[in-house]
Protein backbone atom coordinates (compact mmCIF):
# COMPACT_ATOMS: atom_id res chain seq x y z
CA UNK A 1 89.60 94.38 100.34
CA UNK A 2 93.30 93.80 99.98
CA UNK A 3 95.22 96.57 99.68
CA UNK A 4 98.67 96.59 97.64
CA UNK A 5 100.75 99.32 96.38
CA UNK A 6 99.50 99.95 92.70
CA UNK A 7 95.67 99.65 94.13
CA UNK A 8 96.78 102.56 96.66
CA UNK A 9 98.95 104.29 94.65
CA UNK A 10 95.91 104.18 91.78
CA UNK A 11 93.46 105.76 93.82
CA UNK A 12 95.50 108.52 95.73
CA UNK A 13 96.09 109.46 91.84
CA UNK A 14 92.94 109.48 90.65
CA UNK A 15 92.09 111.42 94.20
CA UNK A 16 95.21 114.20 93.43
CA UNK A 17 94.20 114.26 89.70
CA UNK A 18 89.87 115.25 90.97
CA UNK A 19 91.36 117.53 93.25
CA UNK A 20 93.75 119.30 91.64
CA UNK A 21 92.97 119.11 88.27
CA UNK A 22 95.79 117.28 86.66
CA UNK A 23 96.53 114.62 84.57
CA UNK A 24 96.69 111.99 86.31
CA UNK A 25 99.98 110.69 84.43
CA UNK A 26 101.51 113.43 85.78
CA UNK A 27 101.43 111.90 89.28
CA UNK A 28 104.06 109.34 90.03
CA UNK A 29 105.38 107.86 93.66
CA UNK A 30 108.06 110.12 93.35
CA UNK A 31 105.84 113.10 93.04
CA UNK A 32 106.25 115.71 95.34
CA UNK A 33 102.99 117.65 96.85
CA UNK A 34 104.07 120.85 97.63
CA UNK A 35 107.24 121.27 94.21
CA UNK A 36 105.71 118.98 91.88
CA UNK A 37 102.06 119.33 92.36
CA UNK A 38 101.62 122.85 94.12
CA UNK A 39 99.40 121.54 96.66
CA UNK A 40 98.47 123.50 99.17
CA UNK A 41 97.74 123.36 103.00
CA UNK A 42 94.09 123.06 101.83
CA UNK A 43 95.15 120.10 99.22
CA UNK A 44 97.44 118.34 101.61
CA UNK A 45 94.44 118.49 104.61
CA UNK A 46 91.47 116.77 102.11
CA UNK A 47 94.18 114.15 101.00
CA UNK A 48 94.64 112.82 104.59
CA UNK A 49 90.87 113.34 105.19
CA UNK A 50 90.44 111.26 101.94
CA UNK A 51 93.32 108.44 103.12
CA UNK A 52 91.52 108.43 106.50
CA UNK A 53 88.11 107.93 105.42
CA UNK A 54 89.00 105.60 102.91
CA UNK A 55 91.64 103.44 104.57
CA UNK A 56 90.09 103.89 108.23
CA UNK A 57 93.99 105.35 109.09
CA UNK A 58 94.48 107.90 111.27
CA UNK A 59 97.15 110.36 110.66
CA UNK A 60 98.40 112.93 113.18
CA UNK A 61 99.90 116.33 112.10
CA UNK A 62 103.30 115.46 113.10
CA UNK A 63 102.53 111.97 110.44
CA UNK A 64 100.92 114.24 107.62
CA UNK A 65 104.26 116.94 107.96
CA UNK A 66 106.77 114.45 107.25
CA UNK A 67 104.94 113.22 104.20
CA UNK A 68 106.08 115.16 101.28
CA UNK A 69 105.67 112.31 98.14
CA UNK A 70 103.27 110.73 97.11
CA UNK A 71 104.92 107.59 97.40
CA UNK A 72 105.25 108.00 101.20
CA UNK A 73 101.31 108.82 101.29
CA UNK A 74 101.21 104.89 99.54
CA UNK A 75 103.38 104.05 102.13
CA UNK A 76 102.08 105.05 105.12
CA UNK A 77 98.34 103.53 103.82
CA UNK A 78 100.00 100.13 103.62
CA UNK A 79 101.53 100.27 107.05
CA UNK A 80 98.96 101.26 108.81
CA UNK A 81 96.00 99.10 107.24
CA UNK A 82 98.47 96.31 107.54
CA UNK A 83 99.21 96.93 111.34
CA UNK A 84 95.41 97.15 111.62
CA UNK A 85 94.74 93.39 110.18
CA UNK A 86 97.87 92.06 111.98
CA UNK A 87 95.44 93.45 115.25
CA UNK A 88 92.57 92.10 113.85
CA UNK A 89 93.92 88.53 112.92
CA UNK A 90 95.07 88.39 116.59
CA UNK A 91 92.48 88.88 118.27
């Protein structure tokens, strides 16, 4: 499956809306976890369980700190599944 920005950026907001009980609307690449949303530790731990079981990215500690929109959660998908074909296609 090809991933591009409005696909990921669809289903980490239908994942943010399950989880936290929003509207999805509400959640925009802009959108902040911690201000906007009031995610929590607990929150911000199942999303990058979700993004790695979904995506098949892995995401250190350090990775998942410095990730504080939503839009950089998008982000980070697209890099690393795209690094991970770029591997693929050359091998």
């Amino acid at each position: 499956m090809a991933l591009d920005r409005p696909t990921v950026l669809s289903l980490i907001r239908a994942h943010l809306a399950d989880e936290l009980e929003i509207d999805p609307d509400l959640i925009q690449g802009s959108t902040r976890f911690r201000e906007d949303l009031e995610a929590d530790s607990l929150d911000l731990y199942t999303l990058v369980q979700e993004l790695e079981d979904s995506y098949g990215v892995k995401m250190s500690d350090e990775q998942a700190a410095r990730i504080l929109t939503v839009g950089q959660a998008v982000d980070f998908v697209l890099e690393s599944t795209s690094s991970v074909t770029t591997t693929h296609e050359r091998e």
